[in-house]
Structure formats: structure tokens, C-alpha cells
C-alpha atoms as a PDB file:
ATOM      1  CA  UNK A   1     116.666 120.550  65.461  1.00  0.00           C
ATOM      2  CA  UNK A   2     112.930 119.611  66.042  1.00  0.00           C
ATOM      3  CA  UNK A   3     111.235 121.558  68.472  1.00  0.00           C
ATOM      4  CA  UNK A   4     109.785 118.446  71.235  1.00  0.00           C
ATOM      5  CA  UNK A   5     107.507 121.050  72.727  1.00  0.00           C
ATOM      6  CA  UNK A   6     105.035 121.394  69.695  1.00  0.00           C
ATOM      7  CA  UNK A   7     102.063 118.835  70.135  1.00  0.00           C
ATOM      8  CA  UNK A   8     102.687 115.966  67.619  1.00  0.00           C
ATOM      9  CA  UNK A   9     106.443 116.339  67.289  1.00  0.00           C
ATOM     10  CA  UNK A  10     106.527 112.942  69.099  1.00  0.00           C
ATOM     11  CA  UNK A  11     104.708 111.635  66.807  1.00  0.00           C
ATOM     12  CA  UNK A  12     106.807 110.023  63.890  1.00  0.00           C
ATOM     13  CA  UNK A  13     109.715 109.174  66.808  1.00  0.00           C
ATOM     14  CA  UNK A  14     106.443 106.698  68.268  1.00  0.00           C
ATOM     15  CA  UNK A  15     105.202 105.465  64.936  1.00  0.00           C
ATOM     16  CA  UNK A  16     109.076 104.530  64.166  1.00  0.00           C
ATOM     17  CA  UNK A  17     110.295 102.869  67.307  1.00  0.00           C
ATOM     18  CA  UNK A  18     107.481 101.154  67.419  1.00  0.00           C
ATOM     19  CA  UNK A  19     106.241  98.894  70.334  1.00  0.00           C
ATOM     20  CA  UNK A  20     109.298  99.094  73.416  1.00  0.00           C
ATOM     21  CA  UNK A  21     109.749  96.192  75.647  1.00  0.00           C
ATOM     22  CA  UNK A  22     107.413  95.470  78.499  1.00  0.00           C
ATOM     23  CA  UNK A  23     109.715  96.773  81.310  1.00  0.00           C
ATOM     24  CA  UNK A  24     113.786  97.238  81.469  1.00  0.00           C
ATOM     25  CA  UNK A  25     116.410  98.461  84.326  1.00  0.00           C
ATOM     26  CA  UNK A  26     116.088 102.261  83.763  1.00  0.00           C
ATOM     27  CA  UNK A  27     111.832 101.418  84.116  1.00  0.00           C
ATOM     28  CA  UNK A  28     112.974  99.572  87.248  1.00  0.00           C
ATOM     29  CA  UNK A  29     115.118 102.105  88.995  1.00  0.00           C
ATOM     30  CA  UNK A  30     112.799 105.020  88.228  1.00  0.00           C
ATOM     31  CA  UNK A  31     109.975 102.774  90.055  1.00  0.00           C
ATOM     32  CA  UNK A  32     111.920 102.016  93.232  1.00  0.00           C
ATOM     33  CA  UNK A  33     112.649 105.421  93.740  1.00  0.00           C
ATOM     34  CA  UNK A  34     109.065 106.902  92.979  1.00  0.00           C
ATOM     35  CA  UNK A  35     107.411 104.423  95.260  1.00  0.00           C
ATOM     36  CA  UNK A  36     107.786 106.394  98.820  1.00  0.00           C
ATOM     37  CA  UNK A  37     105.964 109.605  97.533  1.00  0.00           C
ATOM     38  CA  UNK A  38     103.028 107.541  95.946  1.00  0.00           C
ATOM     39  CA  UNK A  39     101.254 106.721  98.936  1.00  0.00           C
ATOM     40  CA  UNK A  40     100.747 102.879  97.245  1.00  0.00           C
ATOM     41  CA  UNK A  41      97.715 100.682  98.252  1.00  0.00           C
ATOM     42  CA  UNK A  42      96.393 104.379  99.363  1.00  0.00           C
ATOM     43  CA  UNK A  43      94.042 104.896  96.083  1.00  0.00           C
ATOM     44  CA  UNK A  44      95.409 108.640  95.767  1.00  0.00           C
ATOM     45  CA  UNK A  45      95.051 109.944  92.578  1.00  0.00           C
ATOM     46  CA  UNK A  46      98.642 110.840  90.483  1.00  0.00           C
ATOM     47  CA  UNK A  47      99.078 111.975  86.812  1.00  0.00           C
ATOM     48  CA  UNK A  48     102.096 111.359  84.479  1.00  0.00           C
ATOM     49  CA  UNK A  49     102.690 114.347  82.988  1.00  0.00           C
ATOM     50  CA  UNK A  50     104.086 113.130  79.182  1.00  0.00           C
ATOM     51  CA  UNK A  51     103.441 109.587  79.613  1.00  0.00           C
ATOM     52  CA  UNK A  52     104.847 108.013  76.701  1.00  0.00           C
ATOM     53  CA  UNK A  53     103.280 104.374  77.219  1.00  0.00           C
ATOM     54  CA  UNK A  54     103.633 104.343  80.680  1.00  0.00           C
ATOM     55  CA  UNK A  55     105.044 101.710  81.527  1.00  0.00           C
ATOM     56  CA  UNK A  56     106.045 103.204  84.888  1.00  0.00           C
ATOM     57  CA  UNK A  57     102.383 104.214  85.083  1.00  0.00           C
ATOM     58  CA  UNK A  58     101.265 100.886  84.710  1.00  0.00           C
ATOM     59  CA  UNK A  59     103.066  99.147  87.566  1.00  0.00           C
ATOM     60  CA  UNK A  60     102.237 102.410  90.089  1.00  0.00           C
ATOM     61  CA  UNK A  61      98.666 101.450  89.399  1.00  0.00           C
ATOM     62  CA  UNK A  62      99.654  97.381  90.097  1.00  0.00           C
ATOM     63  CA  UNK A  63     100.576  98.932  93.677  1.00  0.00           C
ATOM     64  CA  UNK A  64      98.139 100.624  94.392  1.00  0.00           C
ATOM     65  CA  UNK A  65      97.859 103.787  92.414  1.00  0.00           C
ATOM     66  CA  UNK A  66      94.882 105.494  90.940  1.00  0.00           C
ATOM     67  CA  UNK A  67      96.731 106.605  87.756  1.00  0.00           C
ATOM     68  CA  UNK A  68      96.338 108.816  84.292  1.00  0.00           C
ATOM     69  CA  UNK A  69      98.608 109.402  81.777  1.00  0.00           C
ATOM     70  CA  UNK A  70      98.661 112.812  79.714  1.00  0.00           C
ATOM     71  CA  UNK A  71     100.685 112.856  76.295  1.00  0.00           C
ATOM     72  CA  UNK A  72     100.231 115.159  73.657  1.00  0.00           C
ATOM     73  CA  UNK A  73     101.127 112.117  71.119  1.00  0.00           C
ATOM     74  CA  UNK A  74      98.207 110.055  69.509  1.00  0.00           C
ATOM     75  CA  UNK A  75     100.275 107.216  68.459  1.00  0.00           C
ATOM     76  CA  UNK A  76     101.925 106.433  71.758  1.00  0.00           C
ATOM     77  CA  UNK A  77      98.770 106.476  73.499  1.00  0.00           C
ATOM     78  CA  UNK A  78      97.349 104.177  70.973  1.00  0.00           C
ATOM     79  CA  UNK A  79     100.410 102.139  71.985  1.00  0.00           C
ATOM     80  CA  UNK A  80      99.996 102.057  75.346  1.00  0.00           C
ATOM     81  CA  UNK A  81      95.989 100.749  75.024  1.00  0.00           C
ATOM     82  CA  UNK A  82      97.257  98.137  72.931  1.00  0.00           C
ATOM     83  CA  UNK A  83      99.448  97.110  75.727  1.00  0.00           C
ATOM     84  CA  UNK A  84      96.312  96.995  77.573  1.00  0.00           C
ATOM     85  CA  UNK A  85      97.668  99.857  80.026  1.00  0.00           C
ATOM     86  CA  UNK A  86      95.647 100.066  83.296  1.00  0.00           C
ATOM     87  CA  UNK A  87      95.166 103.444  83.653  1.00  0.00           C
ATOM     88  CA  UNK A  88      93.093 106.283  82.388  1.00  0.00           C
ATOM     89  CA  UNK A  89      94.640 107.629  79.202  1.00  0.00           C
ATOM     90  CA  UNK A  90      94.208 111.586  78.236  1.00  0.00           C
ATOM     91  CA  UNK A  91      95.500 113.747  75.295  1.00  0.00           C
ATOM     92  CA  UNK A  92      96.652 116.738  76.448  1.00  0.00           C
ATOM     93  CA  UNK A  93      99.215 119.182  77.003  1.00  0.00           C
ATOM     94  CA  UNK A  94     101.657 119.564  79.723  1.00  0.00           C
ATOM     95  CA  UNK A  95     101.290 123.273  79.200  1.00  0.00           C
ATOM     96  CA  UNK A  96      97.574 122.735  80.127  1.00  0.00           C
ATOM     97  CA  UNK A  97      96.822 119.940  81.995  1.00  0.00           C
ATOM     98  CA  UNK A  98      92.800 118.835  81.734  1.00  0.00           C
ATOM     99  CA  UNK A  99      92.784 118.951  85.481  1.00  0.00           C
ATOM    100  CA  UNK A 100      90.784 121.082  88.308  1.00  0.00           C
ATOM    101  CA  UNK A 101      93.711 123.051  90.587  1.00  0.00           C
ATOM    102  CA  UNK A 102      94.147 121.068  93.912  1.00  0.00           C
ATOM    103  CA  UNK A 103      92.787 118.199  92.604  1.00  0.00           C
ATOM    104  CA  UNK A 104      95.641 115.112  92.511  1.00  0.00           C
ATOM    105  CA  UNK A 105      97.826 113.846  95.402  1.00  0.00           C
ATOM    106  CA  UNK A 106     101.186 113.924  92.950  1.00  0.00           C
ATOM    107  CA  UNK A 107     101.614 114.409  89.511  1.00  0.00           C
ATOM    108  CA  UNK A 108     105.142 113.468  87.853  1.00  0.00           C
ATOM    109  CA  UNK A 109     107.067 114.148  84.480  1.00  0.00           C
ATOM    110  CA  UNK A 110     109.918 112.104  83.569  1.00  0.00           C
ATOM    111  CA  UNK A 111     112.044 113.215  80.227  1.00  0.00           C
ATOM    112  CA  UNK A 112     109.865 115.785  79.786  1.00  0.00           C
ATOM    113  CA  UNK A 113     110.883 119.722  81.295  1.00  0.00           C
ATOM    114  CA  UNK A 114     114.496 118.945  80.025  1.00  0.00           C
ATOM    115  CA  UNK A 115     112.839 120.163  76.429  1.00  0.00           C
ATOM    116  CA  UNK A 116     111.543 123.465  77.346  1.00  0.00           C
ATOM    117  CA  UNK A 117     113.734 126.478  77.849  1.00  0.00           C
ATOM    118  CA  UNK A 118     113.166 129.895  79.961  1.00  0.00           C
ATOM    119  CA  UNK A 119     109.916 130.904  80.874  1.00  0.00           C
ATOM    120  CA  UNK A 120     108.111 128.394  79.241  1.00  0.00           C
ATOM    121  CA  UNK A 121     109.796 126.023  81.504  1.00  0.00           C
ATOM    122  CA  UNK A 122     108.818 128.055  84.201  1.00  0.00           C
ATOM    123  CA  UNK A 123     105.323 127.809  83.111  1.00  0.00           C
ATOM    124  CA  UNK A 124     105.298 123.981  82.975  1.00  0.00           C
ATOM    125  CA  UNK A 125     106.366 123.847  86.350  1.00  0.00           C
ATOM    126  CA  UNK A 126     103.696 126.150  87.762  1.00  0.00           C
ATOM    127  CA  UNK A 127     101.064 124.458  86.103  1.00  0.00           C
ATOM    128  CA  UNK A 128     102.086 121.067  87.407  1.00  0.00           C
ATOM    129  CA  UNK A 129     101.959 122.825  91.145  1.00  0.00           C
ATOM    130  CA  UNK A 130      98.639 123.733  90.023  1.00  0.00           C
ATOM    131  CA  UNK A 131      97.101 120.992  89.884  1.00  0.00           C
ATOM    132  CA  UNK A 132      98.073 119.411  93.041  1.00  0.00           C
ATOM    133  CA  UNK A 133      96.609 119.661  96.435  1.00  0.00           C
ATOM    134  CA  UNK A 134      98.630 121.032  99.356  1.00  0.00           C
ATOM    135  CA  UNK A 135     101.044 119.090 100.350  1.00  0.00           C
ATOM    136  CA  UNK A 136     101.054 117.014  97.435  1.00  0.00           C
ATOM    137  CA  UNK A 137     104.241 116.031  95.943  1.00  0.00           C
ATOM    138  CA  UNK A 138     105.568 117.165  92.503  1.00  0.00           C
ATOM    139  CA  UNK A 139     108.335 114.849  91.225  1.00  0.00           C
ATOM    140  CA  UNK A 140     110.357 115.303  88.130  1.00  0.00           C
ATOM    141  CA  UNK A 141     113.324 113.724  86.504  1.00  0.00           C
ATOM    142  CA  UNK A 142     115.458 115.182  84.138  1.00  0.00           C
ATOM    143  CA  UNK A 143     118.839 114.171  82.537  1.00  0.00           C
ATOM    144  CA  UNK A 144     121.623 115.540  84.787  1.00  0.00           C
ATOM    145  CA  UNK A 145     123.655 118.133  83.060  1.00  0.00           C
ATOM    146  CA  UNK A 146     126.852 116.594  84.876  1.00  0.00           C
ATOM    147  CA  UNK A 147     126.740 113.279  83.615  1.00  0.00           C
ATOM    148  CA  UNK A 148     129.474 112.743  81.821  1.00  0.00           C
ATOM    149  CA  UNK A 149     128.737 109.384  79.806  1.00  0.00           C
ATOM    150  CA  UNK A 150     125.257 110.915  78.700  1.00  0.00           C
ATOM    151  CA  UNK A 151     126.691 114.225  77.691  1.00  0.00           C
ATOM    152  CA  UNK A 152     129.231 112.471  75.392  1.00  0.00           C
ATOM    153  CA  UNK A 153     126.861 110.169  74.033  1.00  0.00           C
ATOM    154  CA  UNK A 154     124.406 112.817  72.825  1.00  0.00           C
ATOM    155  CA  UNK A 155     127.209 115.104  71.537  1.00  0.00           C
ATOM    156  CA  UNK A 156     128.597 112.213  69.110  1.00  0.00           C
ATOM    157  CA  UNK A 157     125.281 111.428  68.506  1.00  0.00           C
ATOM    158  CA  UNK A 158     124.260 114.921  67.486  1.00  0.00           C
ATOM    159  CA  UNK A 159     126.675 114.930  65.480  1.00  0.00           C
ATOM    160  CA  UNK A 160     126.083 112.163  63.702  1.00  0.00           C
ATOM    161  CA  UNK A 161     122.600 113.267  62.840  1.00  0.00           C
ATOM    162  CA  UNK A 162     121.197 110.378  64.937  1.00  0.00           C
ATOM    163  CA  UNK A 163     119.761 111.911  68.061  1.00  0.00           C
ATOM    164  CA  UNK A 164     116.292 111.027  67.743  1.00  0.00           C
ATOM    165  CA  UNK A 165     115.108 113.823  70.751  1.00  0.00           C
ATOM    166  CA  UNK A 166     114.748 117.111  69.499  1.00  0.00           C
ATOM    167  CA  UNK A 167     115.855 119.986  71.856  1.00  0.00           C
ATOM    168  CA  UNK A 168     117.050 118.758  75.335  1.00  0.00           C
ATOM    169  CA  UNK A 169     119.064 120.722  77.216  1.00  0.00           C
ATOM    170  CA  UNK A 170     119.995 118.823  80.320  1.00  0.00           C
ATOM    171  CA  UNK A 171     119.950 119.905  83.918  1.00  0.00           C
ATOM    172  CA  UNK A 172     122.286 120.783  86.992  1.00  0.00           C
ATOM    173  CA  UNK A 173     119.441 121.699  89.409  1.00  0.00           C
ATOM    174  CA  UNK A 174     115.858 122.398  89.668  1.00  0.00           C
ATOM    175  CA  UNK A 175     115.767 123.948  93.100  1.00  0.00           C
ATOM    176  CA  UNK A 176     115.047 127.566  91.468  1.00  0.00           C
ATOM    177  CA  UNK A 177     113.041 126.549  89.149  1.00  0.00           C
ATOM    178  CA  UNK A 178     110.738 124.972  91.989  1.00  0.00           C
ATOM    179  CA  UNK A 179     110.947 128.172  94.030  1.00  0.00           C
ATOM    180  CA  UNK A 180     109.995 130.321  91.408  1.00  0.00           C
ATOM    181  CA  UNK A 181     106.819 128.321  90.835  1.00  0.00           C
ATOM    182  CA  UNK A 182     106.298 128.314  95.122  1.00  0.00           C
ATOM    183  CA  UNK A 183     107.162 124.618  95.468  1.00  0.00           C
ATOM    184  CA  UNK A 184     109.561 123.454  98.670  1.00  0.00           C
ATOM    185  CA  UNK A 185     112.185 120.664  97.133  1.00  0.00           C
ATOM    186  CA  UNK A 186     112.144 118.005  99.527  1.00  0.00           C
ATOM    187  CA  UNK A 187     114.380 115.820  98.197  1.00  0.00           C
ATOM    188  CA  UNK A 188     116.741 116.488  95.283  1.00  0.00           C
ATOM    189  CA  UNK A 189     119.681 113.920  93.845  1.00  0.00           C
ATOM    190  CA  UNK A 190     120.994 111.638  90.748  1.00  0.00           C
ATOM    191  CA  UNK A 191     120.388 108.273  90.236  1.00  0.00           C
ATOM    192  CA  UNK A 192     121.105 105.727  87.197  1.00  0.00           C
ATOM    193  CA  UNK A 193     124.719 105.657  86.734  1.00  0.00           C
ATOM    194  CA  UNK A 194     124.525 101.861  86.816  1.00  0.00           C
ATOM    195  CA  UNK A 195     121.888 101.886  84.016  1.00  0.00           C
ATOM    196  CA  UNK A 196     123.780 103.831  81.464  1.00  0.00           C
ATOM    197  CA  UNK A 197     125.515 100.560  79.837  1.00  0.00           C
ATOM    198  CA  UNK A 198     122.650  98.227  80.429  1.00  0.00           C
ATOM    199  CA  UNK A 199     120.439 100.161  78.935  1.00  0.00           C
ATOM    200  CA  UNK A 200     122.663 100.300  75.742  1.00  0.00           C
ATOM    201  CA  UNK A 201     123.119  97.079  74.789  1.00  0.00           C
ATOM    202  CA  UNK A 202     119.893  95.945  74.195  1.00  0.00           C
ATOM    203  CA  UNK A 203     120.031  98.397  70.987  1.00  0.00           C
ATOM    204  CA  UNK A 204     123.248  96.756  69.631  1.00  0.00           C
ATOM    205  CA  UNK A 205     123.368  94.826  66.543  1.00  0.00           C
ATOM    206  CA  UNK A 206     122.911  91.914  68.104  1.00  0.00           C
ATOM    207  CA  UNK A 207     122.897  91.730  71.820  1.00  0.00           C
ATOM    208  CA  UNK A 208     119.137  92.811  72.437  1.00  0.00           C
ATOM    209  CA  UNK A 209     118.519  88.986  73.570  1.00  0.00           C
ATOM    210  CA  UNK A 210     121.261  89.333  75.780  1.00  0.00           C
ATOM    211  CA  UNK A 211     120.842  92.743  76.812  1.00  0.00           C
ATOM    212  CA  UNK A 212     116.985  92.179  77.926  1.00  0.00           C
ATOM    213  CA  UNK A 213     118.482  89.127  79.955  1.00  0.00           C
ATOM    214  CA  UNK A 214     120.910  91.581  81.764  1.00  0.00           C
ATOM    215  CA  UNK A 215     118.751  93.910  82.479  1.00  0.00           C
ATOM    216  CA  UNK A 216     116.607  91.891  83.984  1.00  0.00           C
ATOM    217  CA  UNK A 217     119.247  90.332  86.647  1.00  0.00           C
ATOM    218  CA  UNK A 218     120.302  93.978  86.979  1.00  0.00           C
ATOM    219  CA  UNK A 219     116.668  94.650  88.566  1.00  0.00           C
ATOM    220  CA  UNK A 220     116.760  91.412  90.772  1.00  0.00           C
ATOM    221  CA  UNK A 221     120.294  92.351  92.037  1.00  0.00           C
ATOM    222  CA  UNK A 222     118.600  96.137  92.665  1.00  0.00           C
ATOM    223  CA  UNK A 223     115.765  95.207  95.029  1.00  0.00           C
ATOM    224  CA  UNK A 224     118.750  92.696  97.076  1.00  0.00           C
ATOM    225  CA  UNK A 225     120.303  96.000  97.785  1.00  0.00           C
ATOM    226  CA  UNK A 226     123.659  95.353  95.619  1.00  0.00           C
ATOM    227  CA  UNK A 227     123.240  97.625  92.993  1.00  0.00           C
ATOM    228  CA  UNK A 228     120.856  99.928  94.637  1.00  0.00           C
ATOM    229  CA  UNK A 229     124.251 100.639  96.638  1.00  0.00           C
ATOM    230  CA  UNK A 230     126.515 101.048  93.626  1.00  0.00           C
ATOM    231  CA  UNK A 231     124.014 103.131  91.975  1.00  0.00           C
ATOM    232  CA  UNK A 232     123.911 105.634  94.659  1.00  0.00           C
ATOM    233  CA  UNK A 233     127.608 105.900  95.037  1.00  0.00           C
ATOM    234  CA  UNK A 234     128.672 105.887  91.805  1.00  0.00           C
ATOM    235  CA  UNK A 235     125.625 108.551  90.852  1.00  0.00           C
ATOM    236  CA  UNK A 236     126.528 110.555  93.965  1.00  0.00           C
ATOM    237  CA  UNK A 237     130.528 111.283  93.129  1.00  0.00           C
ATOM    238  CA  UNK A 238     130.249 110.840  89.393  1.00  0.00           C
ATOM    239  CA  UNK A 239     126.430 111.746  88.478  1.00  0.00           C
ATOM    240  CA  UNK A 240     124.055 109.981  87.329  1.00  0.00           C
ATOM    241  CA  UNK A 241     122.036 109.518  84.297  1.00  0.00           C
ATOM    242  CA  UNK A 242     119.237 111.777  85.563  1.00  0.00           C
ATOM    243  CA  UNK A 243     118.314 114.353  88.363  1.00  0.00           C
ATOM    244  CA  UNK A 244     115.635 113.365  90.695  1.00  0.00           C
ATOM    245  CA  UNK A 245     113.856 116.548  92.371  1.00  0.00           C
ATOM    246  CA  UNK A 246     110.852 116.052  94.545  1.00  0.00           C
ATOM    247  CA  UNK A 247     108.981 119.147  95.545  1.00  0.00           C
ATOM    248  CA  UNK A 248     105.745 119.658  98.054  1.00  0.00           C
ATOM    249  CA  UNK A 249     103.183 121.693  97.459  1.00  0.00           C
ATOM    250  CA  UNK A 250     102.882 123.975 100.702  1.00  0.00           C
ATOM    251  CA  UNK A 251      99.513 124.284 102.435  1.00  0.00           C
ATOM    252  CA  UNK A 252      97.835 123.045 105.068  1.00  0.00           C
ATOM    253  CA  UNK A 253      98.381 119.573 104.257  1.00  0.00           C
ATOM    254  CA  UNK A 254     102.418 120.527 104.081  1.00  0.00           C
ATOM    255  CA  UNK A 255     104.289 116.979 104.448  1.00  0.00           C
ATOM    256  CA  UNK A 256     107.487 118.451 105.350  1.00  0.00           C
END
């Protein structure tokens, strides 16, 4: 299976896919629960570690946000400028982030330390704690290693020969992994249950029309507090699609 640490393995999966839509439920939910630790309409500085095209990226900067992306992956960020993203675009490595230590208020990965194993994973995480001031939050999101629905989904689709990922190797908890690198986990807990089946059907033979449509009344009914609730329930006793961990930085700026 391809190795998605390598810079470049990402990208012939970008150049295939091609363009993604604009925004989408999973996009959403991410967003509502990243806004508290942004500081928005603050102007601090945060970096998306692996940014794909950044959507996420994009509307953190409409808030507020002073925003970069970092992806190892020329095509995607030739993607994302063509979607006339509104942040400051960098190729580099997560490995090796083209940063001065202490310098950003939070820096975030989403999808990304799921694909490293052992002390290389270990490494990741310390150099994203490097780079952050103290008290500055570190926020990742991996896919939870007890969701059952996901883990299903990728086995058939393994194999079938159609998971499109590489090496991912999902997670129960990133608490250790935190301490190891000296971070304090703040906050640490599943979230997008509700977004497994939404998110599907806008890749079905045709229902991605319909599927768009649904996940955008799944958003509206999210911010009225309806499926926020169901989300958290059904992610708290069943799991959800991915593990939220946010961890500070401690210092003399310590938050907690």
C-alpha cells in the first residue's frame, strides 16, 4: 500500500479527484468545532498543517484568521489558488514545518498524523508543539479507531482495491502521544457520526445533486442546535467518524 508520508504521494490522488466542492457537512462540522480555539476576529496567526485545499482554511480566515496552509502536494495547492484561497499557501513538510519555534498562536492537522506510525509520529507531533507559542493550542483530528461504520467501510474497501489513502491506521487516543511531545490535552472527544452517510451519497452514481442539497440542510439544521445534539450523542456512545484532541502548549502564556 502507498506510503502517504513520502512528499508527492498525494499527488496523483489530487490530479485525479480533481476540483472538490466548495464546502460540505464534514467541512461544516470540523469548522464549528475549531472556532473556540481560533481566537476569530483576533488576527492570530494559525497554520494547517497538510492543507489539502483548505477549504476549512479559507472560512477561518473569513472570521477572522490570519491563515497558511502547508502541503507537501504541488497539485492541490495549485488547486486551492485556483479557488482563489485567501490565505498564504507554502510547500512544505509536516516533518519540517518552514516556521520559527514559538512563532504561531495554533497550528492544526486534520487527516494527516493518522498516516504516520511510531516514532515518526512522535516526531510530527513535537514539531507541531514547536512551532507554537506558549499557550498556544495544537489541535488535531484523526479518524477514531472505534468507529465502527468507518472501520467497515475501509476494510471492504481495502479489499476491493479501492481505498484511495495509502497507510492510515486510525486512532483510539492521542493523550500519550501529546505527553510524550510535552503538550497538556485540553480537550479530547469524537465528533461526526451524523456525517458518515451524508457525506456518502454525494459520491453515488447518481445522487451527488441530491447529496450536495442534503448536506447543505444538514449544516443549517447544525448551527439550530438539532444535529449538533445528535452528533454529540450518537458520537459519544457509538464514536464518531474522527477523534478531536486539543492540546496547549505550556508556558507562561498557559490557557488552562
Amino acid at each position: 500500500m502507498r506510503d502517504s508520508t513520502r512528499a508527492g504521494s498525494w499527488d496523483r490522488f489530487w490530479i485525479e479527484r480533481g476540483p472538490v466542492a466548495d464546502w460540505d457537512y464534514l467541512s461544516h462540522v470540523i469548522f464549528r468545532h475549531l472556532e473556540p480555539f481560533c481566537g476569530l476576529g483576533q488576527g492570530q496567526w494559525m497554520v494547517e498543517a497538510g492543507c489539502g485545499t483548505g477549504r476549512i482554511l479559507n472560512a477561518l480566515v473569513r472570521s477572522g484568521c490570519r491563515a497558511c496552509g502547508v502541503d507537501n502536494s504541488f497539485p492541490v495547492l495549485r488547486q486551492a489558488a485556483q479557488r482563489q484561497a485567501q490565505f498564504v499557501r507554502v510547500c512544505g513538510d509536516i516533518t519540517g514545518l518552514p516556521y520559527a519555534s514559538e512563532s504561531l498562536d495554533v497550528v492544526w492537522s486534520s487527516g494527516v498524523l493518522e498516516h504516520f506510525q511510531g516514532q515518526p509520529q512522535v516526531q510530527v507531533m513535537k514539531e507541531l508543539a514547536r512551532v507554537v507559542k506558549p499557550g498556544g493550542w495544537i489541535i488535531t483530528l484523526v479518524p477514531y479507531s472505534r468507529c465502527l461504520p468507518y472501520r467497515v467501510a475501509k476494510w471492504l474497501l481495502e479489499k476491493s482495491r479501492l481505498w484511495p489513502y495509502g497507510m492510515e491506521t486510525p486512532i483510539l487516543t492521542l493523550k500519550p502521544l501529546c505527553e510524550t511531545a510535552g503538550l497538556k490535552v485540553s480537550v479530547e472527544m469524537t465528533l461526526g457520526f451524523t456525517t458518515l452517510g451524508v457525506q456518502n451519497l454525494q459520491y453515488l452514481p447518481g445522487l451527488k445533486g441530491p447529496g450536495r442539497k442534503i448536506g447543505q440542510w444538514c449544516c443549517f439544521l447544525f448551527d439550530r442546535g438539532l444535529l449538533r445534539g445528535l452528533d454529540r450523542f450518537f458520537s459519544r456512545w457509538f464514536g464518531g467518524y474522527l477523534l478531536l484532541c486539543v492540546a496547549v502548549k505550556q508556558g507562561s502564556r498557559d490557557k488552562v
